[in-house]
Structures are given as C-alpha cells and as structure tokens.
C-alpha atoms as a PDB file:
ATOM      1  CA  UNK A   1     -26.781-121.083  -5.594  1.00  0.00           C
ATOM      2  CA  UNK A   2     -26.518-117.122  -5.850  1.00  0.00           C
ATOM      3  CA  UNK A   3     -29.318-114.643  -6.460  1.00  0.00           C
ATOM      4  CA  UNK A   4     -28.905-112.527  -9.269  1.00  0.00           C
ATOM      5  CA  UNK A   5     -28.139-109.009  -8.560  1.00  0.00           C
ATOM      6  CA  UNK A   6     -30.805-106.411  -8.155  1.00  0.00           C
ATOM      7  CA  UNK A   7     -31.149-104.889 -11.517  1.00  0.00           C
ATOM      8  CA  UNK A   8     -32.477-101.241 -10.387  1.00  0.00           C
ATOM      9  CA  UNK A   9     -29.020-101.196  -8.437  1.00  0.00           C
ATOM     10  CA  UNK A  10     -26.947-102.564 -11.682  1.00  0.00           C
ATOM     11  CA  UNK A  11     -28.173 -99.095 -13.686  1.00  0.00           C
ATOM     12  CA  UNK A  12     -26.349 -96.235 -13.302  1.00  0.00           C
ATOM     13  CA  UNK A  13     -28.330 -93.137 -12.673  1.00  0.00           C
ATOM     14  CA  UNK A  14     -28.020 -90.230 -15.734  1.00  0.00           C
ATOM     15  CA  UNK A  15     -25.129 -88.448 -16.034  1.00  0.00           C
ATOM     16  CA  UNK A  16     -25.731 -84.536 -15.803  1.00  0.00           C
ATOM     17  CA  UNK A  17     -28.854 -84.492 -13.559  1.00  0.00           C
ATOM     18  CA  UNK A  18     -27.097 -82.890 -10.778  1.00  0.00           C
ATOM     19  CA  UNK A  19     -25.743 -80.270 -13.332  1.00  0.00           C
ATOM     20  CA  UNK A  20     -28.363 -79.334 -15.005  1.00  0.00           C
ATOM     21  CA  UNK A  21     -30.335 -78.218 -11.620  1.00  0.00           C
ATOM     22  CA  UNK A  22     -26.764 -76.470 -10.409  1.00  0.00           C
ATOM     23  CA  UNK A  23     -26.684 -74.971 -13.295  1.00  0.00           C
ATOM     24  CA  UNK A  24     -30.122 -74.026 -13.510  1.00  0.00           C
ATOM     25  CA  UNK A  25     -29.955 -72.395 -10.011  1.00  0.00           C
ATOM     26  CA  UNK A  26     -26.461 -70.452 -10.684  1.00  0.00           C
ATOM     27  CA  UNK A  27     -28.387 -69.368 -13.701  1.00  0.00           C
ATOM     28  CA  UNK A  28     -30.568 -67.927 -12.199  1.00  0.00           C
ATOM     29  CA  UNK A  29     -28.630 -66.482  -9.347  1.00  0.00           C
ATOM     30  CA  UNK A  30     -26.887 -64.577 -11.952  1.00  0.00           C
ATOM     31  CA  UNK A  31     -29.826 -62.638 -12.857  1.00  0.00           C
ATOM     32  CA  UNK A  32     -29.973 -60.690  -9.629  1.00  0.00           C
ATOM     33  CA  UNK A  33     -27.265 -58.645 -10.348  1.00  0.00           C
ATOM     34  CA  UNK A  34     -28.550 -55.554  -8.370  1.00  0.00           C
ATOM     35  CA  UNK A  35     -28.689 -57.671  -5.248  1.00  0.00           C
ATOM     36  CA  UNK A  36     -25.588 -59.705  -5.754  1.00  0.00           C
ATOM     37  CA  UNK A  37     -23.497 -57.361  -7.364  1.00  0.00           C
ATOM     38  CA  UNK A  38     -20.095 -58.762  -8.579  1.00  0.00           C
ATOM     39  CA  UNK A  39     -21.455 -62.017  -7.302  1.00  0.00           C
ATOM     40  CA  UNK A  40     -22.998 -62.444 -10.451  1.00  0.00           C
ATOM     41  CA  UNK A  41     -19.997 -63.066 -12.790  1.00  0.00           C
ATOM     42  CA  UNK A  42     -19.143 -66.540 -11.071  1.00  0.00           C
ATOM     43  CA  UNK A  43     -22.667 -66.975 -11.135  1.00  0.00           C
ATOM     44  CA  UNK A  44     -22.763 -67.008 -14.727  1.00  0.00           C
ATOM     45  CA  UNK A  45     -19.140 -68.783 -15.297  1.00  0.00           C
ATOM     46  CA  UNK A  46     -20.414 -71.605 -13.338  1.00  0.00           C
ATOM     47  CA  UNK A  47     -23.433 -71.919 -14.251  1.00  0.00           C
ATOM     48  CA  UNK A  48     -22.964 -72.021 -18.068  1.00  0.00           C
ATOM     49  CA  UNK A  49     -20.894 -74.769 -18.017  1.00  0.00           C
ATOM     50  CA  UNK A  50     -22.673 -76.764 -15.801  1.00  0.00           C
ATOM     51  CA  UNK A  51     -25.994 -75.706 -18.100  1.00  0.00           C
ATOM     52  CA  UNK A  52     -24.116 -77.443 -20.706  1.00  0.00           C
ATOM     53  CA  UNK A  53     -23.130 -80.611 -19.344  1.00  0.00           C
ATOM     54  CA  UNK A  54     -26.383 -80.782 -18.051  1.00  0.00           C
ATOM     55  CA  UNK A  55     -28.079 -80.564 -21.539  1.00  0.00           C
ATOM     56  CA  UNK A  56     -27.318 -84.569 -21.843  1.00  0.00           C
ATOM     57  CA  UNK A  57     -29.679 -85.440 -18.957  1.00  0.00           C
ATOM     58  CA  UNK A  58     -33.269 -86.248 -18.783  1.00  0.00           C
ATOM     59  CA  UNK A  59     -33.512 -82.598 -17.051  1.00  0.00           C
ATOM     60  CA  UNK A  60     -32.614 -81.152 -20.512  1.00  0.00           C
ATOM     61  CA  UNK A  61     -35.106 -77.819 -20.081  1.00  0.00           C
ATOM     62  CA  UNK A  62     -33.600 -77.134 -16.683  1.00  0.00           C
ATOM     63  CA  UNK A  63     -30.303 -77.133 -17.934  1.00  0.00           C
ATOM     64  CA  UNK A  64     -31.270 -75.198 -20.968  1.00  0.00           C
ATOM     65  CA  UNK A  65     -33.072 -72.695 -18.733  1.00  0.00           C
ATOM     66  CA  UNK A  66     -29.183 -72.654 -16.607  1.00  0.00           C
ATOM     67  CA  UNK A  67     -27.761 -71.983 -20.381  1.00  0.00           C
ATOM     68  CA  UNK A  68     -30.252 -68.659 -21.456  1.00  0.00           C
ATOM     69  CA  UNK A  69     -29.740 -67.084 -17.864  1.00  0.00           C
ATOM     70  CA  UNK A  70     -26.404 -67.495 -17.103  1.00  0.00           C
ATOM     71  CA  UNK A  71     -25.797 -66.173 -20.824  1.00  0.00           C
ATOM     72  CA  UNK A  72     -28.003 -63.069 -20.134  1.00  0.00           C
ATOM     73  CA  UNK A  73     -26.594 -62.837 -16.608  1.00  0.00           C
ATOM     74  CA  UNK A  74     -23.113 -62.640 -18.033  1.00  0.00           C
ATOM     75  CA  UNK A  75     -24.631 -60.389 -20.670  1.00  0.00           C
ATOM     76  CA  UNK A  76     -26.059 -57.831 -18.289  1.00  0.00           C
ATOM     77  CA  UNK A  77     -22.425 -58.151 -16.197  1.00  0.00           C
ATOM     78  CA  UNK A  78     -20.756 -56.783 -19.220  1.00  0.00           C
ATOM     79  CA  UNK A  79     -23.009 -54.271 -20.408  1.00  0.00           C
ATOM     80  CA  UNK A  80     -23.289 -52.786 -16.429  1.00  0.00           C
ATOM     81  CA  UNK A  81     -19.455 -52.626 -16.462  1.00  0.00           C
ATOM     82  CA  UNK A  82     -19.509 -51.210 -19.868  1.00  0.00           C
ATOM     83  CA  UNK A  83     -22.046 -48.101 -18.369  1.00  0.00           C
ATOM     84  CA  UNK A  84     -20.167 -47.732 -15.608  1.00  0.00           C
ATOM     85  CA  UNK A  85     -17.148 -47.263 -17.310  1.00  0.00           C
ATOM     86  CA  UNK A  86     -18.577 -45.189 -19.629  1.00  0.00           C
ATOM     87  CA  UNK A  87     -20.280 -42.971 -16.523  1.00  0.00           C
ATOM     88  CA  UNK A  88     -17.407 -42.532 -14.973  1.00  0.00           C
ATOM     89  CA  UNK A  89     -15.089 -41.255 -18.080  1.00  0.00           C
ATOM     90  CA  UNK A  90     -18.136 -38.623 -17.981  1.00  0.00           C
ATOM     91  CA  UNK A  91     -18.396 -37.894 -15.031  1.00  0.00           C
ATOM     92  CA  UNK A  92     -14.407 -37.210 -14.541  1.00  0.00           C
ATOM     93  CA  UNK A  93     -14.422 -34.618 -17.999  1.00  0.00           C
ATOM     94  CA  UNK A  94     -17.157 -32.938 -16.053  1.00  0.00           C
ATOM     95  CA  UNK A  95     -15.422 -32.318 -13.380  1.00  0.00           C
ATOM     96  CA  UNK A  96     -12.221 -31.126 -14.975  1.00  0.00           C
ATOM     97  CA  UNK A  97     -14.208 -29.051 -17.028  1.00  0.00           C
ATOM     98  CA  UNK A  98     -15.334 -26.594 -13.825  1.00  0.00           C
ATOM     99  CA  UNK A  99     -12.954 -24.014 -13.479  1.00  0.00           C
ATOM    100  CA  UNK A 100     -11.450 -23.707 -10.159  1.00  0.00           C
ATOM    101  CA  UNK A 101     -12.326 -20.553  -7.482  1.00  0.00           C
END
C-alpha cells in the first residue's frame, strides 16, 4: 500500500506574495528621487505593476503601500521634469535678454 501524499506539499503557496514585497520595495525606492535621480522612473514602472498583482495576496497592505508610492514616486518624476523644464526655458530668456559688451 501507498501513503497518501503530504497535504502541506499538495497546496500551492499564494500567488502575488513575492510581488507585493517587490513591489513594495521598488515603491519605495522610487521615493528617493534626490538620491537616485532618474533611477526613480523604473522604480515606479516596476513597482506599480508589481503593487498590483500583488494586491491578490495575503500581503495585500504591502502591495497597496508598493501602489501609493510608486504612484507618488512617478508623480514627483513628472512634476521634477516639469520644473526643470520650466527652469531652464527661464533661465535661457534670461540670458538672451543681457545685452552683449
């Protein structure tokens, strides 16, 4: 006669675990956009997705923590690009604006 199988090895572990933490983390790395820089923006792209996918796991507040800051991360990307832009259309009417010697 057989045993009968192991039941804690017949369930399959939760889908989305692993993504909500990576997601999570990215989120969060995409916050520290004055250290990382253009870093951030994969950050975020990553990480939202990964958020999301993660939101059907038992780990549903980290992923939904991944979701909020890689939104505001990718948020903050936009709006820094936006200023810059902005500063530097400014900056290069000021400087056509001195006459020359």
């Amino acid at each position: 006669m057989s045993q009968p199988a192991d039941p804690s090895l017949a369930t399959p572990a939760p889908a989305g675990e692993g993504y909500a933490i990576a997601g999570m983390v990215l989120g969060i790395c995409s916050l520290a956009v004055p250290i990382l820089g253009p870093l951030s923006i994969p950050c975020s792209l990553v990480g939202l997705p990964l958020s999301v996918i993660g939101l059907k796991s038992r780990y549903r507040g980290m992923a939904l923590a991944g979701v909020i800051c890689s939104s505001v991360g990718l948020v903050f990307f936009i709006v820094a690009v936006v200023f810059g832009v902005i500063l530097i259309g400014f900056f290069s009417g000021l400087i056509k604006s001195i006459p020359p010697n």
